[in-house]
C-alpha atoms as a PDB file:
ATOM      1  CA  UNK A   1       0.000   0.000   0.000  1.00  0.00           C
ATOM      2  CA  UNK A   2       2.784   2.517   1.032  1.00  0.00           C
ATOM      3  CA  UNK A   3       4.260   1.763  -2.452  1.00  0.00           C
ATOM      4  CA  UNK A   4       1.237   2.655  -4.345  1.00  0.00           C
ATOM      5  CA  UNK A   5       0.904   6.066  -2.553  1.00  0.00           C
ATOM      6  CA  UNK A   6       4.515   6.430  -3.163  1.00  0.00           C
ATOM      7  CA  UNK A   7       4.152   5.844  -6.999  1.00  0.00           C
ATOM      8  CA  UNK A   8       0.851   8.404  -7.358  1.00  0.00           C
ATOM      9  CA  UNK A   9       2.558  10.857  -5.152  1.00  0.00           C
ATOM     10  CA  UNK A  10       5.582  10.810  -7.146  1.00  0.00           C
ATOM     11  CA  UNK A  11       3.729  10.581 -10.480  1.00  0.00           C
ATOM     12  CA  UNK A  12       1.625  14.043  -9.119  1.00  0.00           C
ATOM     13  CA  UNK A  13       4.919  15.974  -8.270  1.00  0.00           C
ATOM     14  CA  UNK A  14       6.109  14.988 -11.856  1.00  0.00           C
ATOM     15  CA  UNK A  15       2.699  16.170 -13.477  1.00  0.00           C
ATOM     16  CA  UNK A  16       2.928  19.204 -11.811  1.00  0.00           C
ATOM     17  CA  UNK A  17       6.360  20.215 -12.386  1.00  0.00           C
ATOM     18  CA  UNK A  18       5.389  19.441 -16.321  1.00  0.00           C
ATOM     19  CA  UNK A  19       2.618  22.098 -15.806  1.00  0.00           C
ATOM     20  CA  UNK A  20       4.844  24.542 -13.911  1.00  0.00           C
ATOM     21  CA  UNK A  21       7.553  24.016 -16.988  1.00  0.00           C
ATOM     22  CA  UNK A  22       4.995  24.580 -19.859  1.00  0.00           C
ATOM     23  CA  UNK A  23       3.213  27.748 -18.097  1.00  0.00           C
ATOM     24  CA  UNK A  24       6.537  29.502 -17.964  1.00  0.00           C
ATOM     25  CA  UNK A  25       7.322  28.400 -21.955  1.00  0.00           C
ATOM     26  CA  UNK A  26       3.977  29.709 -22.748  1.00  0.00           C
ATOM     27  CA  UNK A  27       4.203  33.368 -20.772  1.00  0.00           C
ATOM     28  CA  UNK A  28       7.911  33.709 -22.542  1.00  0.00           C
ATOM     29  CA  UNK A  29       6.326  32.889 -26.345  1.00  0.00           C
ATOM     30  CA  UNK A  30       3.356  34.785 -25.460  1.00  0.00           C
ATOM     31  CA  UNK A  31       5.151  38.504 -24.240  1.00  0.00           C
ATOM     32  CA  UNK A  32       4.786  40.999 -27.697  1.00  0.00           C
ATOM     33  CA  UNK A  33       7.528  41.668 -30.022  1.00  0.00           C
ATOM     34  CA  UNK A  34       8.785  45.237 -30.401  1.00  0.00           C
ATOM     35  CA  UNK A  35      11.233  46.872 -31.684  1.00  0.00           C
ATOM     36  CA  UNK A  36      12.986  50.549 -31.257  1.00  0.00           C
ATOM     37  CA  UNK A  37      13.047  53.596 -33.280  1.00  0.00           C
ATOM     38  CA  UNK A  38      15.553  56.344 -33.412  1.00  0.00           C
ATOM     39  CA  UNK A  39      14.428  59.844 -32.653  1.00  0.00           C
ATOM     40  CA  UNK A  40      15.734  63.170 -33.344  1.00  0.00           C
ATOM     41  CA  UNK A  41      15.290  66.247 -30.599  1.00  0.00           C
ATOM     42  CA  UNK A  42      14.419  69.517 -32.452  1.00  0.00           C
ATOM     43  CA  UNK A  43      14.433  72.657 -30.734  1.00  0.00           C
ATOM     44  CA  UNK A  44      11.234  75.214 -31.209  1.00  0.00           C
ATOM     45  CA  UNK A  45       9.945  78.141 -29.799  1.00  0.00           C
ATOM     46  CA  UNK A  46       7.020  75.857 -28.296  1.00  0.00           C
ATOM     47  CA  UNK A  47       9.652  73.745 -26.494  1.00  0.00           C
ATOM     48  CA  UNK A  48      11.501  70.738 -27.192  1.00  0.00           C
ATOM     49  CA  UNK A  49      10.080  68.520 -29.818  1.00  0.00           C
ATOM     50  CA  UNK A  50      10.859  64.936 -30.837  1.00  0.00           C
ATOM     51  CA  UNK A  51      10.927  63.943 -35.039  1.00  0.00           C
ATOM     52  CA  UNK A  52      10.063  60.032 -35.042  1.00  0.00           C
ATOM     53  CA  UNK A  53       8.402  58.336 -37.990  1.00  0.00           C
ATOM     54  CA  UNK A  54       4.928  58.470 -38.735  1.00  0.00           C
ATOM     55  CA  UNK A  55       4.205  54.598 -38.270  1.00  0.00           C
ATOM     56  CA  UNK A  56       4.618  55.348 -34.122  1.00  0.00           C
ATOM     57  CA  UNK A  57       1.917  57.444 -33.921  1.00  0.00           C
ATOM     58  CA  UNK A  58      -0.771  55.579 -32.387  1.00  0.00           C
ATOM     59  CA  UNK A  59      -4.375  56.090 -30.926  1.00  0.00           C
ATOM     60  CA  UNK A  60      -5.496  54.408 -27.631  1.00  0.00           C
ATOM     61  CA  UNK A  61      -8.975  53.323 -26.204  1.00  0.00           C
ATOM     62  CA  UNK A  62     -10.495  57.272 -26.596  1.00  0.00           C
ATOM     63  CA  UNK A  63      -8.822  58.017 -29.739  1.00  0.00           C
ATOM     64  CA  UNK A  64      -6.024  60.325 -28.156  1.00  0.00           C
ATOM     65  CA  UNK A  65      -2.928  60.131 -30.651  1.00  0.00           C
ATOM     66  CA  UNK A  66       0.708  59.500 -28.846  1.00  0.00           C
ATOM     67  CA  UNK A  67       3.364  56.797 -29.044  1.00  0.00           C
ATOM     68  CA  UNK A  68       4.528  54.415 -26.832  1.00  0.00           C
ATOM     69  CA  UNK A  69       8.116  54.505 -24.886  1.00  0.00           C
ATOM     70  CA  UNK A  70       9.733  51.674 -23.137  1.00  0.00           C
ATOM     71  CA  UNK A  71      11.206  51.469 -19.697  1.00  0.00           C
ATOM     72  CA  UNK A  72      13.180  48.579 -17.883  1.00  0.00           C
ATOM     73  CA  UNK A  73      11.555  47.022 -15.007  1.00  0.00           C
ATOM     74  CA  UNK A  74      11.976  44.925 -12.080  1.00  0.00           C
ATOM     75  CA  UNK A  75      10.377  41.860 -12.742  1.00  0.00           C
ATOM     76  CA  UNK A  76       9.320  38.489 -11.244  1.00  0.00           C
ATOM     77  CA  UNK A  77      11.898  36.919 -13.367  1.00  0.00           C
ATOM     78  CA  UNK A  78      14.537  39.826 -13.342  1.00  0.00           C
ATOM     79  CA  UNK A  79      14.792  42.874 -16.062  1.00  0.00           C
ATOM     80  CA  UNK A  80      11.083  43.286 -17.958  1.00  0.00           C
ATOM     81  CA  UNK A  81      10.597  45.867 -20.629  1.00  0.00           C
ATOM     82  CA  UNK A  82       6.899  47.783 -20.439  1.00  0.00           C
ATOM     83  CA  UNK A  83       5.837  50.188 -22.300  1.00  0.00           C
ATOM     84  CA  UNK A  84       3.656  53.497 -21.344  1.00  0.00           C
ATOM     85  CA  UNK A  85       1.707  55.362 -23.703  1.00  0.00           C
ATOM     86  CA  UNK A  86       2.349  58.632 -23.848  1.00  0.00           C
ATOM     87  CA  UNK A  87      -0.102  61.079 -25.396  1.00  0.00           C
ATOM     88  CA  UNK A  88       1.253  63.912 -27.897  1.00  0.00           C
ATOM     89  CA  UNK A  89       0.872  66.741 -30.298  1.00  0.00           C
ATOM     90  CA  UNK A  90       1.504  65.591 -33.655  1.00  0.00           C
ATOM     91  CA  UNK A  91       2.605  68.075 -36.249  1.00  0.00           C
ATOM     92  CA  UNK A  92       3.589  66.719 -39.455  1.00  0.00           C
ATOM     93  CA  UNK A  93       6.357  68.192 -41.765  1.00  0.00           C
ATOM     94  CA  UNK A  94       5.630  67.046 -45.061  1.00  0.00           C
ATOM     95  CA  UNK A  95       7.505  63.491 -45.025  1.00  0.00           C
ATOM     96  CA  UNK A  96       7.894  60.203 -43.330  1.00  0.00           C
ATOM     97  CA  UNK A  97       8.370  61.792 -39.851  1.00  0.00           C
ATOM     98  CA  UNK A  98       6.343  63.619 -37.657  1.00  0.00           C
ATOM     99  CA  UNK A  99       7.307  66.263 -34.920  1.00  0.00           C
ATOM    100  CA  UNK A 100       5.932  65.428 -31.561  1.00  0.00           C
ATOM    101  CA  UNK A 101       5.781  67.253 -28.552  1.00  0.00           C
ATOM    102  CA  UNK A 102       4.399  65.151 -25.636  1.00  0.00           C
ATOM    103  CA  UNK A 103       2.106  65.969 -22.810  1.00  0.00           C
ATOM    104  CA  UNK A 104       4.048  64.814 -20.548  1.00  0.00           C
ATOM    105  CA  UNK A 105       7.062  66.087 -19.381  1.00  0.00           C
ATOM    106  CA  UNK A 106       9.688  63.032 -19.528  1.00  0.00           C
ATOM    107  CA  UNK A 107       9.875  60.504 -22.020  1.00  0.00           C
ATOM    108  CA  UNK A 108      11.845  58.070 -20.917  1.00  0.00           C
ATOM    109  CA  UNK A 109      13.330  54.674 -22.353  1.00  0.00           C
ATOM    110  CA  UNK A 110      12.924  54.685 -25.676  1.00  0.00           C
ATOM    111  CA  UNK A 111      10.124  54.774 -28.741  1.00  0.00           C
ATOM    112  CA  UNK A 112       8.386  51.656 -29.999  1.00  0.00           C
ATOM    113  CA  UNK A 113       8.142  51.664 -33.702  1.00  0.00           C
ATOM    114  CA  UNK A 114       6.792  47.997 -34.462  1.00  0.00           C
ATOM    115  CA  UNK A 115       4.894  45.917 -32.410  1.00  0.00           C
ATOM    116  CA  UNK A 116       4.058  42.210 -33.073  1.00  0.00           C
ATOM    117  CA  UNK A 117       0.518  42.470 -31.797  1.00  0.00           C
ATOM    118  CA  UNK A 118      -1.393  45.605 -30.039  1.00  0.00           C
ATOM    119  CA  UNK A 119      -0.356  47.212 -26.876  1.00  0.00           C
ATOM    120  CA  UNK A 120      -1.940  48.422 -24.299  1.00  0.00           C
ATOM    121  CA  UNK A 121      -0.509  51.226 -21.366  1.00  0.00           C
ATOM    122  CA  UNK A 122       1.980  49.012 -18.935  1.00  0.00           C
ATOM    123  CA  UNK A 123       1.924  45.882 -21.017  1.00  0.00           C
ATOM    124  CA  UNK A 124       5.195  43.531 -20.437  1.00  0.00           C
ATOM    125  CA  UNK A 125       7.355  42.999 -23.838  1.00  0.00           C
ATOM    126  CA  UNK A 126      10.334  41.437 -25.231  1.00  0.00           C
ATOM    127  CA  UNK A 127      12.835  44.096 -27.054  1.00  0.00           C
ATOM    128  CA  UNK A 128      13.928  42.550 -30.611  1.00  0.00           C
ATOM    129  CA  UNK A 129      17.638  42.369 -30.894  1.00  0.00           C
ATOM    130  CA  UNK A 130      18.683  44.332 -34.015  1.00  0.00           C
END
């Protein structure tokens, strides 16, 4: 009898080890793609303005436009990227880049430019090596 306990005991731990294994592939192939722009800081009379392509301009849930920066976290498993939204003015200049001044007064990390799948404000990512 104590062998058979043994044997289903053991045989739970192994199942649930599998399962602890597998969730933790799964949230690492599941974390969004992005990858990093360069930007350009212009000086203005309104202020300090940043050029970054057009394709970063996004809208969120109530249509404000902005663009997303990303900032190194602590995480559970170490260093996470997130990324914030950060709404802007958008003033175009007749090409493939925009001028941006944002609402808020530091941008920090740097600029998303593509994203694998739609973000959303404080969502964890995975920074595409270049």
């Amino acid at each position: 009898m104590k062998e058979k306990v043994f044997g289903i005991g053991s045989a739970f731990f192994i199942f649930l080890l599998l399962c602890t294994v597998t969730s933790i592939v799964i949230r690492e192939n599941m974390v969004t793609e992005v990858d990093t722009v360069n930007i350009e800081k212009v000086e203005s009379s309104t202020g300090e303005l940043l050029r970054i392509p057009a394709c970063c301009i996004v809208e969120n849930e109530q249509g404000v436009p902005g663009f997303f920066c990303m900032e190194e976290t602590d995480g559970l498993w170490g260093k996470e990227w997130q990324v914030r939204f950060n709404p802007a003015e958008v003033t175009g200049d007749g090409s493939d880049k925009v001028l941006v001044q944002s609402t808020q007064r530091r941008i920090g990390g740097m600029i998303v430019g593509y994203s694998s799948r739609e973000l959303k404000d404080e969502e964890t990512v995975r920074k595409v090596q270049k």
